[in-house]
PDB file of N, CA and C in Angstrom:
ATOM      1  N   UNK A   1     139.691   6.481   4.739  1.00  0.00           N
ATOM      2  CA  UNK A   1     140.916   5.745   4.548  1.00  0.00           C
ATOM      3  C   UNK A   1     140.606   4.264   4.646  1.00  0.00           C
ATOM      4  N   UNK A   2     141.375   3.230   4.271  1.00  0.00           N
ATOM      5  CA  UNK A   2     141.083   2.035   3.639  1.00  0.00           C
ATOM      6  C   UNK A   2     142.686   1.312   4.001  1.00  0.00           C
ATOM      7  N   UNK A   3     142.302  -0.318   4.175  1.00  0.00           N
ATOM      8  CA  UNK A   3     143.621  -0.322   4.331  1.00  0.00           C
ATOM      9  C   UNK A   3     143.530  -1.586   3.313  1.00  0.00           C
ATOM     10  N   UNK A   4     144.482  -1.784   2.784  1.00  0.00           N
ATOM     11  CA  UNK A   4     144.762  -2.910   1.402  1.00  0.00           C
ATOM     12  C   UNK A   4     146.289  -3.678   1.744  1.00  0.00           C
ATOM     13  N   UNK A   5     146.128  -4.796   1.141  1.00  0.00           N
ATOM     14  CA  UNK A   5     147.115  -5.664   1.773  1.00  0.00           C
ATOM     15  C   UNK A   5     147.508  -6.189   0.705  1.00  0.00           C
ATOM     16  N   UNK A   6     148.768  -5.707  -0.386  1.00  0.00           N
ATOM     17  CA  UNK A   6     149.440  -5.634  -1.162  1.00  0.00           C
ATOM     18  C   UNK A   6     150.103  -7.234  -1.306  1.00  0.00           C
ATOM     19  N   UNK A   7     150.892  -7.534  -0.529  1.00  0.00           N
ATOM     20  CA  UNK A   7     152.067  -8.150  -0.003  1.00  0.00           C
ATOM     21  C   UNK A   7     151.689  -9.178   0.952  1.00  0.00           C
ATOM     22  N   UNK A   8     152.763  -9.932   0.824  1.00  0.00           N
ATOM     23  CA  UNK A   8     152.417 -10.576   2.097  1.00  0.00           C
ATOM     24  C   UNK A   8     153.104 -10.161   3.432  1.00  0.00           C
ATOM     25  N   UNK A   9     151.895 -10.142   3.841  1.00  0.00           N
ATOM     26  CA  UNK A   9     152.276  -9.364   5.816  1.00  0.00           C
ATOM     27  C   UNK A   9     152.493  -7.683   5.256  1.00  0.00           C
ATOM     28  N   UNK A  10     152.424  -7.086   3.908  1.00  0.00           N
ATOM     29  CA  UNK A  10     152.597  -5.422   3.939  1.00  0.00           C
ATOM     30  C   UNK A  10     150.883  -5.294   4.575  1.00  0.00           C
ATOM     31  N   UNK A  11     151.062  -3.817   4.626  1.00  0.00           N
ATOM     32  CA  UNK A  11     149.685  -3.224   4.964  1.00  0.00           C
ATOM     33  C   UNK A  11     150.115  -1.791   4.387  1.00  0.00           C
ATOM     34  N   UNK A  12     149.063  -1.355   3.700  1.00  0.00           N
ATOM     35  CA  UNK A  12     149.061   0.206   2.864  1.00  0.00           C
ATOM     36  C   UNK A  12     148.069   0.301   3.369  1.00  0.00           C
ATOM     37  N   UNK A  13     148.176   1.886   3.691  1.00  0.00           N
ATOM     38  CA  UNK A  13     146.742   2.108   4.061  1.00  0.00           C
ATOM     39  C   UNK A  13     146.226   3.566   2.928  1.00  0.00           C
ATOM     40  N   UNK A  14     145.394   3.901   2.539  1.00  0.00           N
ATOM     41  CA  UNK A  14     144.745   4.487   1.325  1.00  0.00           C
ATOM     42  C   UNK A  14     144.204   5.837   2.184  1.00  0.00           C
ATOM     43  N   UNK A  15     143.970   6.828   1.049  1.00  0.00           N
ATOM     44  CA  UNK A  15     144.029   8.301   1.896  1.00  0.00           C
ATOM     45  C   UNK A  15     142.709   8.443   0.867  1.00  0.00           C
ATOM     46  N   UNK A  16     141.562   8.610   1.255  1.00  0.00           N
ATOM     47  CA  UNK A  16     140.325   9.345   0.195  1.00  0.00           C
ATOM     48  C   UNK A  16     140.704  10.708  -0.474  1.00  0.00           C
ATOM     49  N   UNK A  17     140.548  11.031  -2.238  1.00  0.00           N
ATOM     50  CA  UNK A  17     140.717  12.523  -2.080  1.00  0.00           C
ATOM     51  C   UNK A  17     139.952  12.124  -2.801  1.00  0.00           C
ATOM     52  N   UNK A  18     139.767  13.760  -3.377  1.00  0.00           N
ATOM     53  CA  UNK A  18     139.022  14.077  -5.053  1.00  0.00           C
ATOM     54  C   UNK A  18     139.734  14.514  -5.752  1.00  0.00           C
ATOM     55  N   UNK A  19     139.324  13.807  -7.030  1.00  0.00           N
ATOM     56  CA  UNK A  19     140.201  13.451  -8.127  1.00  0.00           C
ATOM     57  C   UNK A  19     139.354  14.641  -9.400  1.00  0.00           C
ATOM     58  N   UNK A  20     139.859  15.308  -9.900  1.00  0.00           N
ATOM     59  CA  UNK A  20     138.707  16.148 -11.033  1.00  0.00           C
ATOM     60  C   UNK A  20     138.800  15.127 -12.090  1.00  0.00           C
ATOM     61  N   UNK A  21     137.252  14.609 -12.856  1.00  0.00           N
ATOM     62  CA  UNK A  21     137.441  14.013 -14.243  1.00  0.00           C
ATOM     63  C   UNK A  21     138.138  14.518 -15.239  1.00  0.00           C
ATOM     64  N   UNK A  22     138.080  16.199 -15.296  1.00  0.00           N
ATOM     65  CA  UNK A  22     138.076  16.759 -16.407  1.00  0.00           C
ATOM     66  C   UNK A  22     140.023  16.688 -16.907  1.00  0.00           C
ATOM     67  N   UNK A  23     140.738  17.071 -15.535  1.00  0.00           N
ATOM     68  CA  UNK A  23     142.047  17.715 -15.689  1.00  0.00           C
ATOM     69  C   UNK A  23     142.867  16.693 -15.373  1.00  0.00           C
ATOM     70  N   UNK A  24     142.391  15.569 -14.300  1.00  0.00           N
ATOM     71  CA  UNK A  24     143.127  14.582 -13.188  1.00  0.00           C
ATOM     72  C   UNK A  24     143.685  15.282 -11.932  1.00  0.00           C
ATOM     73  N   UNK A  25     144.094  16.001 -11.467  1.00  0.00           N
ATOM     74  CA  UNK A  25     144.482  16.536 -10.836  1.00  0.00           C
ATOM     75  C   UNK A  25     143.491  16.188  -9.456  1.00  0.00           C
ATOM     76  N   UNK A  26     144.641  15.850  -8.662  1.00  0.00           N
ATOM     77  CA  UNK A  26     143.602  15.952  -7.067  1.00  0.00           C
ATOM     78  C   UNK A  26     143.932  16.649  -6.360  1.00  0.00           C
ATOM     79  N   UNK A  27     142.886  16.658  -5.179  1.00  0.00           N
ATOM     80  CA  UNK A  27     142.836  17.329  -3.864  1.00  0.00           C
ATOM     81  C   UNK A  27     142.587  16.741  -2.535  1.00  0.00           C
ATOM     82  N   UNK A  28     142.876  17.207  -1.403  1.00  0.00           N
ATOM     83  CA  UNK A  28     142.377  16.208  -0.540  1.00  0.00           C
ATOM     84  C   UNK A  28     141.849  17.384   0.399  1.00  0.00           C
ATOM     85  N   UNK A  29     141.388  18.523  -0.166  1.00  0.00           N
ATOM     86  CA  UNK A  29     140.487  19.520   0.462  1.00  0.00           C
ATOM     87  C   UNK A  29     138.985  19.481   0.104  1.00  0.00           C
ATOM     88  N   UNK A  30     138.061  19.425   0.786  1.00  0.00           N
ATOM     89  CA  UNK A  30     136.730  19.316   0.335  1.00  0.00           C
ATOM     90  C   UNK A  30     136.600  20.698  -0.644  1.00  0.00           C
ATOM     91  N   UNK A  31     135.848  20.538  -1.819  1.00  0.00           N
ATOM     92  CA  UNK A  31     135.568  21.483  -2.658  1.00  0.00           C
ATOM     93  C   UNK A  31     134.172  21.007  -3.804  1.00  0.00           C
ATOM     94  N   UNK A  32     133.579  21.939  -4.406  1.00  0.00           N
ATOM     95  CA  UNK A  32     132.988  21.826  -5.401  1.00  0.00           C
ATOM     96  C   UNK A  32     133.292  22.083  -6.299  1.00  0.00           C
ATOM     97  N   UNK A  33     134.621  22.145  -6.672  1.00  0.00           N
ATOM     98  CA  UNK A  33     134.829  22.170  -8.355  1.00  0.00           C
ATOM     99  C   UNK A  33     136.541  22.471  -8.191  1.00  0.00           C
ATOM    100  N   UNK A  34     136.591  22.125  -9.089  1.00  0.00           N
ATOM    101  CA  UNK A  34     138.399  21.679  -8.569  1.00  0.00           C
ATOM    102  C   UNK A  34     139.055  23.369  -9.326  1.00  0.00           C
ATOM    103  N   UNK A  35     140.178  23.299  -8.248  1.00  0.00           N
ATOM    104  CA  UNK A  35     141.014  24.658  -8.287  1.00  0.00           C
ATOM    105  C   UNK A  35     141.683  25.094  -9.550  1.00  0.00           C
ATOM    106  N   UNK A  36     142.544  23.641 -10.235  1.00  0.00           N
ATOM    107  CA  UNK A  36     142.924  23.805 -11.259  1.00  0.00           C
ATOM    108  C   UNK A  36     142.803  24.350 -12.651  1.00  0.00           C
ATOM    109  N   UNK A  37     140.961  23.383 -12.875  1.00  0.00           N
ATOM    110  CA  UNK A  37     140.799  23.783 -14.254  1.00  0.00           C
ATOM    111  C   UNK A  37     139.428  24.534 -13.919  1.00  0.00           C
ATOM    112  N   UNK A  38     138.893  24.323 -12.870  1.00  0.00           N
ATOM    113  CA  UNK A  38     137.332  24.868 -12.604  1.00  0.00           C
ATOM    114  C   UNK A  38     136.362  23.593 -12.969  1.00  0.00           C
ATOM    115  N   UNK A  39     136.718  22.780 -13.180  1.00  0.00           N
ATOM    116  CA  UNK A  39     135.240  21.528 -13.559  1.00  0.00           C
ATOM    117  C   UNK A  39     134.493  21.386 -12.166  1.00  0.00           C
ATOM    118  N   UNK A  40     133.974  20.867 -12.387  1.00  0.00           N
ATOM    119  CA  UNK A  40     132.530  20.418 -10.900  1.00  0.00           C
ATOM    120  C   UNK A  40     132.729  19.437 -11.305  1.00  0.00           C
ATOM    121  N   UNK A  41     133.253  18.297 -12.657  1.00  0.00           N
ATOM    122  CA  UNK A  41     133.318  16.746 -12.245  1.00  0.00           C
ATOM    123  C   UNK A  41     134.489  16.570 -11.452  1.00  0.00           C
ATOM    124  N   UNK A  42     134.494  16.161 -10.141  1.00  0.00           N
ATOM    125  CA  UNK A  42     134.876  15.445  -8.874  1.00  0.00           C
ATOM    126  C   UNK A  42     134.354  14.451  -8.680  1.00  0.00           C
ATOM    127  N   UNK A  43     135.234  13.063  -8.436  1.00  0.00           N
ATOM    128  CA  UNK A  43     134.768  12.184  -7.806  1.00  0.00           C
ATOM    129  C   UNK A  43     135.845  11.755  -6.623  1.00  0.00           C
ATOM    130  N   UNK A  44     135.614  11.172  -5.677  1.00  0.00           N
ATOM    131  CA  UNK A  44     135.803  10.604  -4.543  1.00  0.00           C
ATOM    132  C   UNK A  44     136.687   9.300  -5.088  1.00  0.00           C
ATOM    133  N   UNK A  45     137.958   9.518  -4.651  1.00  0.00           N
ATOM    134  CA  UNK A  45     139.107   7.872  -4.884  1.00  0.00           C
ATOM    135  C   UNK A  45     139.668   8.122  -3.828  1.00  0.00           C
ATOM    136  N   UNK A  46     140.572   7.080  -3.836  1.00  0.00           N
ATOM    137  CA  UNK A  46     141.746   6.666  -3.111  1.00  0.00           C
ATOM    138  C   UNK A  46     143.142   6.505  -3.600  1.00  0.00           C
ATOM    139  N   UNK A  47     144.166   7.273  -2.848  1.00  0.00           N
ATOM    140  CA  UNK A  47     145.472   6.272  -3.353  1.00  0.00           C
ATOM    141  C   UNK A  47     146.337   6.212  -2.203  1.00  0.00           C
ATOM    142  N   UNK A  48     147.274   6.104  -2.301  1.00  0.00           N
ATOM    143  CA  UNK A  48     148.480   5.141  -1.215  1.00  0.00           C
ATOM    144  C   UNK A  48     148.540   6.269  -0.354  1.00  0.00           C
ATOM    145  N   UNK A  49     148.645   5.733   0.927  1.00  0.00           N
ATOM    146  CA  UNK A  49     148.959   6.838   1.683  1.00  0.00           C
ATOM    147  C   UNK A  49     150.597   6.758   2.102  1.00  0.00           C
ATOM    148  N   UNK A  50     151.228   6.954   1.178  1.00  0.00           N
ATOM    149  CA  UNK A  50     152.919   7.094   1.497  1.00  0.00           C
ATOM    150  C   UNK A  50     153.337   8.468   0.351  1.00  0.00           C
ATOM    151  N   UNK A  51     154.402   9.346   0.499  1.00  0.00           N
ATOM    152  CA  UNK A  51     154.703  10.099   0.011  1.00  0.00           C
ATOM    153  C   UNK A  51     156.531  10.962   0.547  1.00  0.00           C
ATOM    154  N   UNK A  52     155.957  11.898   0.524  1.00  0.00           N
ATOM    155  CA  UNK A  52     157.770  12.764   1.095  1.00  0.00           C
ATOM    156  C   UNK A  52     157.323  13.978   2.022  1.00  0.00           C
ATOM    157  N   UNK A  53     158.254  14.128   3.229  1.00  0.00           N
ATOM    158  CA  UNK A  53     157.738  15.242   3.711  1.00  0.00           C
ATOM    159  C   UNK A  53     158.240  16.534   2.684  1.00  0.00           C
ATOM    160  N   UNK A  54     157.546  17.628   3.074  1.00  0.00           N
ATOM    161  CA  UNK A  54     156.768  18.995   2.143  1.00  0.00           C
ATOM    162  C   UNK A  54     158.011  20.210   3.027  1.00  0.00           C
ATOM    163  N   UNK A  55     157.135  19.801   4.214  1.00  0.00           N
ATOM    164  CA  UNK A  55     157.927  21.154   5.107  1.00  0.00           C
ATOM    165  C   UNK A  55     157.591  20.361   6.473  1.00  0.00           C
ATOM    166  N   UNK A  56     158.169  20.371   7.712  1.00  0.00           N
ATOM    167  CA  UNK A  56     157.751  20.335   8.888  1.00  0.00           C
ATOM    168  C   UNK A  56     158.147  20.954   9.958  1.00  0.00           C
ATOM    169  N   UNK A  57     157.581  21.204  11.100  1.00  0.00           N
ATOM    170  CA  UNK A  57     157.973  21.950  12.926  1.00  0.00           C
ATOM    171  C   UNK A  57     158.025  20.900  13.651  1.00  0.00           C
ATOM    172  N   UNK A  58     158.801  21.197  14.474  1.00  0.00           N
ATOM    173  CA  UNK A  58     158.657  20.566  15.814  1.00  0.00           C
ATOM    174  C   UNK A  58     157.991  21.177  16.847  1.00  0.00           C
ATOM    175  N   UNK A  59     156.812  20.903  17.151  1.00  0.00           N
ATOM    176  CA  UNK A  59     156.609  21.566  18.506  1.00  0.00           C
ATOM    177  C   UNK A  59     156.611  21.508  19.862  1.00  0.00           C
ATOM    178  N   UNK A  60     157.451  22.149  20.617  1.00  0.00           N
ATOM    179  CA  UNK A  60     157.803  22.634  21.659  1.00  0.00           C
ATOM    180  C   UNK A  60     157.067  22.955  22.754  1.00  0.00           C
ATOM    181  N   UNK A  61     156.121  24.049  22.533  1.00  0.00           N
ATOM    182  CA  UNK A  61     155.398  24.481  23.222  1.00  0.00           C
ATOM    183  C   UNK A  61     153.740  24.796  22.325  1.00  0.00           C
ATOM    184  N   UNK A  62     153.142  23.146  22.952  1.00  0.00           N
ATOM    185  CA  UNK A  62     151.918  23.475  22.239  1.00  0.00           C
ATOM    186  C   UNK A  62     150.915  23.894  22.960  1.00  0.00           C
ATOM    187  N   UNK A  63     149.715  23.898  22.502  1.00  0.00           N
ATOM    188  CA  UNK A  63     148.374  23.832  23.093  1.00  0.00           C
ATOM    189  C   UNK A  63     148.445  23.445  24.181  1.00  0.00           C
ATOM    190  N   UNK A  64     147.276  23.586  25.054  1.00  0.00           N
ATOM    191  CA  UNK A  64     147.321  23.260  26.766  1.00  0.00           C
ATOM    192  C   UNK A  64     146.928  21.492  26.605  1.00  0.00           C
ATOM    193  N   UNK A  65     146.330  21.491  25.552  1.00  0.00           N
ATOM    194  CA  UNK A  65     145.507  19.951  25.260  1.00  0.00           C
ATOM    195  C   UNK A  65     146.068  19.042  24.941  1.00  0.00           C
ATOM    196  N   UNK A  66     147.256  19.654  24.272  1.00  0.00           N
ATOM    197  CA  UNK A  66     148.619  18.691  23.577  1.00  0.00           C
ATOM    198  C   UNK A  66     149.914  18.790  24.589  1.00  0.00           C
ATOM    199  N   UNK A  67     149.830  19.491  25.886  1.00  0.00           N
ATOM    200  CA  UNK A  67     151.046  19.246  26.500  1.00  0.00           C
ATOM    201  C   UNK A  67     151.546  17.816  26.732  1.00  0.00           C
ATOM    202  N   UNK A  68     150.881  17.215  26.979  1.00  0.00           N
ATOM    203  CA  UNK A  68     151.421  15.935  27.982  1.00  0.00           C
ATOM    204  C   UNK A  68     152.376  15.271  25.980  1.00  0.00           C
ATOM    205  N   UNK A  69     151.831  15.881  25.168  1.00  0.00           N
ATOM    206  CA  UNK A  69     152.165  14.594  23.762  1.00  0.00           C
ATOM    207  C   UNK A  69     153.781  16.258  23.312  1.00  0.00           C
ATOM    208  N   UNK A  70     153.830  16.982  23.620  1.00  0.00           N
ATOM    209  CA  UNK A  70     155.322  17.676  23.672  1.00  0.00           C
ATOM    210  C   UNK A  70     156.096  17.266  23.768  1.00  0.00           C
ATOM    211  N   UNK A  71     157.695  16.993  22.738  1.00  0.00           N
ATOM    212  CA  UNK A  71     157.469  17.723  21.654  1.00  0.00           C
ATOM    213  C   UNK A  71     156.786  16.876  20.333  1.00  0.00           C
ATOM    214  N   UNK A  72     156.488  17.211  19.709  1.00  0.00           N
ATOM    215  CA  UNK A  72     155.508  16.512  18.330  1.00  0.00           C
ATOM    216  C   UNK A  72     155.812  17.467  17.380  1.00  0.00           C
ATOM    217  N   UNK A  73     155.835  16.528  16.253  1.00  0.00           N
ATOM    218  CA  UNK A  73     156.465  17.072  15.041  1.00  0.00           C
ATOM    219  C   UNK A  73     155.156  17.157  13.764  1.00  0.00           C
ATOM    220  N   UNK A  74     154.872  18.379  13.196  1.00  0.00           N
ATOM    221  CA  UNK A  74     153.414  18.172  12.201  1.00  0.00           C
ATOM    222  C   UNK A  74     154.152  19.113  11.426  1.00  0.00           C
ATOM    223  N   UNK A  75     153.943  17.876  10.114  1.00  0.00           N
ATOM    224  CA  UNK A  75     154.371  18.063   8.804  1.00  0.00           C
ATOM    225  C   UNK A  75     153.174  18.500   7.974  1.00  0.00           C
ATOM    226  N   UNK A  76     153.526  18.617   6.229  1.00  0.00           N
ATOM    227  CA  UNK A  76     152.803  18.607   5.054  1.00  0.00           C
ATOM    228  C   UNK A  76     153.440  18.047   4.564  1.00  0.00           C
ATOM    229  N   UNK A  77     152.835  16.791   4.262  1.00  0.00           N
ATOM    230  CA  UNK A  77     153.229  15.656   2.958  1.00  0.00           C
ATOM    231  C   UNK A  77     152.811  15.588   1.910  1.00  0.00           C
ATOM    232  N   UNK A  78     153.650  15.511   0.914  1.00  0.00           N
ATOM    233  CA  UNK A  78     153.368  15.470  -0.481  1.00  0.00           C
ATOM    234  C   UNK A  78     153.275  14.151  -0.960  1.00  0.00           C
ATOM    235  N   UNK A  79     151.940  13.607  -1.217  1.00  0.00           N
ATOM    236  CA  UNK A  79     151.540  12.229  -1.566  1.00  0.00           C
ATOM    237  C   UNK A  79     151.942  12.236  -2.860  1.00  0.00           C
ATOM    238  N   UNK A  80     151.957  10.941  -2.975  1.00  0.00           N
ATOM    239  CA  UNK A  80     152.548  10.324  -4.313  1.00  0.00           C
ATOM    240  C   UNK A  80     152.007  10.499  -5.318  1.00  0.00           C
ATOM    241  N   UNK A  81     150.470  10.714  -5.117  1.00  0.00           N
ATOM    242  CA  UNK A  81     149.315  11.415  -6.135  1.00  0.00           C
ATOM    243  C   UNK A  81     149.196  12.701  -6.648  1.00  0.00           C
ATOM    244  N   UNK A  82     150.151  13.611  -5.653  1.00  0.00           N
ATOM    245  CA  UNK A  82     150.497  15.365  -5.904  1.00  0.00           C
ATOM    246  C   UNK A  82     149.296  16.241  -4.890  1.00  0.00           C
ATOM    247  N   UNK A  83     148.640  16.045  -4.176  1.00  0.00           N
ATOM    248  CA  UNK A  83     148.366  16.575  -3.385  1.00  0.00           C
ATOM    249  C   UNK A  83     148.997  16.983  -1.931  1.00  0.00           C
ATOM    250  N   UNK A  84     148.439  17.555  -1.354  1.00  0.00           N
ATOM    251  CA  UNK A  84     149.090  17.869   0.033  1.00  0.00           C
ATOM    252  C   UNK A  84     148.594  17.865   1.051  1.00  0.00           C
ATOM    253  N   UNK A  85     148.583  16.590   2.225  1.00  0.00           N
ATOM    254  CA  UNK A  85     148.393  16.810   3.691  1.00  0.00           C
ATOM    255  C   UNK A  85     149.137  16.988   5.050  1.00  0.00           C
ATOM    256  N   UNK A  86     147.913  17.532   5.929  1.00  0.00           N
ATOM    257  CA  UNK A  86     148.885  18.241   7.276  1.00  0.00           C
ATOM    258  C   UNK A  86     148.500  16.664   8.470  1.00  0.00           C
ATOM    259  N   UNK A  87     149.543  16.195   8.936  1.00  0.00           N
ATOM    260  CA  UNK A  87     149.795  15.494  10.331  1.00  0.00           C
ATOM    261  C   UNK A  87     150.751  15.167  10.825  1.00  0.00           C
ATOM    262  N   UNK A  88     150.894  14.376  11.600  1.00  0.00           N
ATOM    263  CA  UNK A  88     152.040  14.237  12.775  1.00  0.00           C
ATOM    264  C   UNK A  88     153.072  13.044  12.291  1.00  0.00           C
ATOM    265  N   UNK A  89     153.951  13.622  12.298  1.00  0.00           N
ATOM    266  CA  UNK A  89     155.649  12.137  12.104  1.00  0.00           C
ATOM    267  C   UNK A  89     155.345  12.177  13.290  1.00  0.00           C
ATOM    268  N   UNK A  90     155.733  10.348  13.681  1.00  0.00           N
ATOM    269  CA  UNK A  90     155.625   9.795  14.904  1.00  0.00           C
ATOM    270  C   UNK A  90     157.122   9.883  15.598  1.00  0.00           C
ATOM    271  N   UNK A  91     158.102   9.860  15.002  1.00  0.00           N
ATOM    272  CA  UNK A  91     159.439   9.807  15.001  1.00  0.00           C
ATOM    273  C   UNK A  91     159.961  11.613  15.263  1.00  0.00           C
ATOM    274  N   UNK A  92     160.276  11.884  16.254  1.00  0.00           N
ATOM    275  CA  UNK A  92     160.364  13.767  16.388  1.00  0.00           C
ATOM    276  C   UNK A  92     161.909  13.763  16.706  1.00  0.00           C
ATOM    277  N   UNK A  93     163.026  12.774  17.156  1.00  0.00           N
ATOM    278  CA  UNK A  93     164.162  12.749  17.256  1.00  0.00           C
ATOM    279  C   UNK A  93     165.206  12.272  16.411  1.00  0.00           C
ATOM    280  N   UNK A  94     164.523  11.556  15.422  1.00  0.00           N
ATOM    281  CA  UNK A  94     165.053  10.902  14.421  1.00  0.00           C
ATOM    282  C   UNK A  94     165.931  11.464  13.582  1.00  0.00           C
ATOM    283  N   UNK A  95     167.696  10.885  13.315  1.00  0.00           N
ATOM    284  CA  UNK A  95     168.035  11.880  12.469  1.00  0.00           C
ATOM    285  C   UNK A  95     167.355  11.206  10.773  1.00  0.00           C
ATOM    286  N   UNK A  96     166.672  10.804  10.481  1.00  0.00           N
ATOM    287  CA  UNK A  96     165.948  10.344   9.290  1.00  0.00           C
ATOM    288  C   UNK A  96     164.899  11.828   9.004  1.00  0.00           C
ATOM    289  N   UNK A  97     164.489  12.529   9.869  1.00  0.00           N
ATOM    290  CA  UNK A  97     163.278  13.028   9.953  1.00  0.00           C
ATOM    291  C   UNK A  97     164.444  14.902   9.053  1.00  0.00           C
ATOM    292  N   UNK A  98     163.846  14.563   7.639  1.00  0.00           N
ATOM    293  CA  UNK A  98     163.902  16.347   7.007  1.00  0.00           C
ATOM    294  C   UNK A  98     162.868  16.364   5.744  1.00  0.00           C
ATOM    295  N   UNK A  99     163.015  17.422   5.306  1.00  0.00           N
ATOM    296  CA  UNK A  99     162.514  17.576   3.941  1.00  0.00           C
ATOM    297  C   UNK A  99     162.418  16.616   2.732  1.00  0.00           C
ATOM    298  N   UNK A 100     161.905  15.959   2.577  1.00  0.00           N
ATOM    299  CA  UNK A 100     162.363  15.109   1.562  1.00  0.00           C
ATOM    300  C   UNK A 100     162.248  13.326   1.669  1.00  0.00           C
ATOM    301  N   UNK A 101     162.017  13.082   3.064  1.00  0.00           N
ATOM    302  CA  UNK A 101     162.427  11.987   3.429  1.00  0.00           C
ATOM    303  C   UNK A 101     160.688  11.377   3.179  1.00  0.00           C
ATOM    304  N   UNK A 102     160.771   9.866   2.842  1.00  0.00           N
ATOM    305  CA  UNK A 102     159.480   9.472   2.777  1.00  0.00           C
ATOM    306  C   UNK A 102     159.112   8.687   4.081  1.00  0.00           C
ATOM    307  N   UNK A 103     157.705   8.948   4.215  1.00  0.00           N
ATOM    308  CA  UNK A 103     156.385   8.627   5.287  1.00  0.00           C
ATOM    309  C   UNK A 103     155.470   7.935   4.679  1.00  0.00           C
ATOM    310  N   UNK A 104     154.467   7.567   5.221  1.00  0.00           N
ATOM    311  CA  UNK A 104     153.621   6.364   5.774  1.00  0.00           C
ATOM    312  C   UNK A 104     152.295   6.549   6.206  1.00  0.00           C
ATOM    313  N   UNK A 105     150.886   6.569   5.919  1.00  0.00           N
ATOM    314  CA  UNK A 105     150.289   6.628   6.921  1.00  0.00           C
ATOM    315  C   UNK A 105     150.535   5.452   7.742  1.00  0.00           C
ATOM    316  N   UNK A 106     150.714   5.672   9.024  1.00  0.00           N
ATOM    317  CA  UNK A 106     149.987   4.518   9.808  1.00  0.00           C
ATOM    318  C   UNK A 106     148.500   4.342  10.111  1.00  0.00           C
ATOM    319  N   UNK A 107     148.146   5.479  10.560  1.00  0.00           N
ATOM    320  CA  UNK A 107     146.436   5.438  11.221  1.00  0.00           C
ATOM    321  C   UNK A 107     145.854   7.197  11.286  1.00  0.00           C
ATOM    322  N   UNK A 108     144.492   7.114  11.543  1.00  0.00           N
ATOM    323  CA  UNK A 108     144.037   8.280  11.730  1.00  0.00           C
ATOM    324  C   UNK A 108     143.428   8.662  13.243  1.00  0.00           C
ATOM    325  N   UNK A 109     143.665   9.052  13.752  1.00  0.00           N
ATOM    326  CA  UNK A 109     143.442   9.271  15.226  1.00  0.00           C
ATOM    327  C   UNK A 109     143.281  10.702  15.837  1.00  0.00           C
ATOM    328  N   UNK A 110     142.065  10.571  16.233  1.00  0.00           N
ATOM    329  CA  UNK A 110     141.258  12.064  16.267  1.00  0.00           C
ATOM    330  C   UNK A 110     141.311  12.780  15.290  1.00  0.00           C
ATOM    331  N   UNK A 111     141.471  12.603  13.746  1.00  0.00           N
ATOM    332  CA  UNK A 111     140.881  12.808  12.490  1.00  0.00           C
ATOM    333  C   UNK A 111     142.231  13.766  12.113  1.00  0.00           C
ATOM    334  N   UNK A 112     143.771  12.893  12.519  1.00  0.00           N
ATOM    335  CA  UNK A 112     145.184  13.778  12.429  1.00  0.00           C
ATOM    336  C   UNK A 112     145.599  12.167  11.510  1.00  0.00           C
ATOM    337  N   UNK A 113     146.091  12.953  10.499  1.00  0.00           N
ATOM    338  CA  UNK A 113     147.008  11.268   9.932  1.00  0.00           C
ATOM    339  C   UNK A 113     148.260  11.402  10.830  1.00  0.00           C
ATOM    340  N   UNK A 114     148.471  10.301  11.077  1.00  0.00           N
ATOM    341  CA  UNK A 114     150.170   9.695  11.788  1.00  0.00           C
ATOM    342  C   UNK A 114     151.134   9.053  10.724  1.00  0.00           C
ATOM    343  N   UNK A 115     152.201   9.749  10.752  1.00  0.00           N
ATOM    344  CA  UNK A 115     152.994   9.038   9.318  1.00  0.00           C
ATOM    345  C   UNK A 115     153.944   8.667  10.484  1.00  0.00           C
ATOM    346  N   UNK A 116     154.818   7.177   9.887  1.00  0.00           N
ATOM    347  CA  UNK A 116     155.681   7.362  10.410  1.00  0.00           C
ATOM    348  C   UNK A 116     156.877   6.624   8.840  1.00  0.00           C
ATOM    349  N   UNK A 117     158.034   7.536   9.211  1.00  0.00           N
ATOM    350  CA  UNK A 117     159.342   7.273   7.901  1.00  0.00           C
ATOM    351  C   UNK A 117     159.928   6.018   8.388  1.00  0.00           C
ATOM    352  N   UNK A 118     159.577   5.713   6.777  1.00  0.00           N
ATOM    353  CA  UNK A 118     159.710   4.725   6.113  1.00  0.00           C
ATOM    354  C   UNK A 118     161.104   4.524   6.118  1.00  0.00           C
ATOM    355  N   UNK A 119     161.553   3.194   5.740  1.00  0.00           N
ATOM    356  CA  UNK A 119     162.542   2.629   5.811  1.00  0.00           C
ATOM    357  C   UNK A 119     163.846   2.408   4.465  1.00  0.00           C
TER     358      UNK A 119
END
């Protein structure tokens, strides 16, 4: 991830996927040859890391490792590019926070994206 400075005072920050030459279509799952059409040309880009949430939980009762950060909310976001990733809305009380609503990366931390919705 990459962060690019659009604007003045914005900050975007950029999500690495693979992109297939053959079809366009990306992924942001490691693979050797893309799902869609079957090519092996993949290359490695970037695009915006903002999109819409997909589906999300709240969780309640997590892991022994994640108690003290209860409750936390981990979505699948649908980037603006058409792929799909799994991490945490920072915002878990928010009535902003459903299906549909657009996010953000902020940062990557312990290798979890943090979105938080956008304005």
């Amino acid at each position: 991830m990459r962060c690019s400075h659009p604007g003045k005072g914005l900050r975007m920050m950029n999500i690495r996927v693979l992109k297939c030459s053959s079809c366009g279509k990306i992924s942001s799952i490691p693979a050797y040859f893309c799902k869609s059409c079957r090519s092996e040309k993949l290359e490695e880009t970037e695009v915006p890391g903002e999109g819409t949430i997909y589906t999300y939980s709240i969780v309640h009762v997590p892991l022994a490792t994640h108690e003290k950060e209860a409750p936390y909310t981990v979505a699948i976001v649908e980037l603006e590019g058409g792929c799909k990733i799994t991490g945490r809305i920072l915002e878990t009380s928010s009535d902003k926070l459903s299906v549909g609503a657009s996010v953000e990366v902020t940062e990557i931390k312990d290798g979890v994206y943090l979105f938080k919705l956008s304005n």
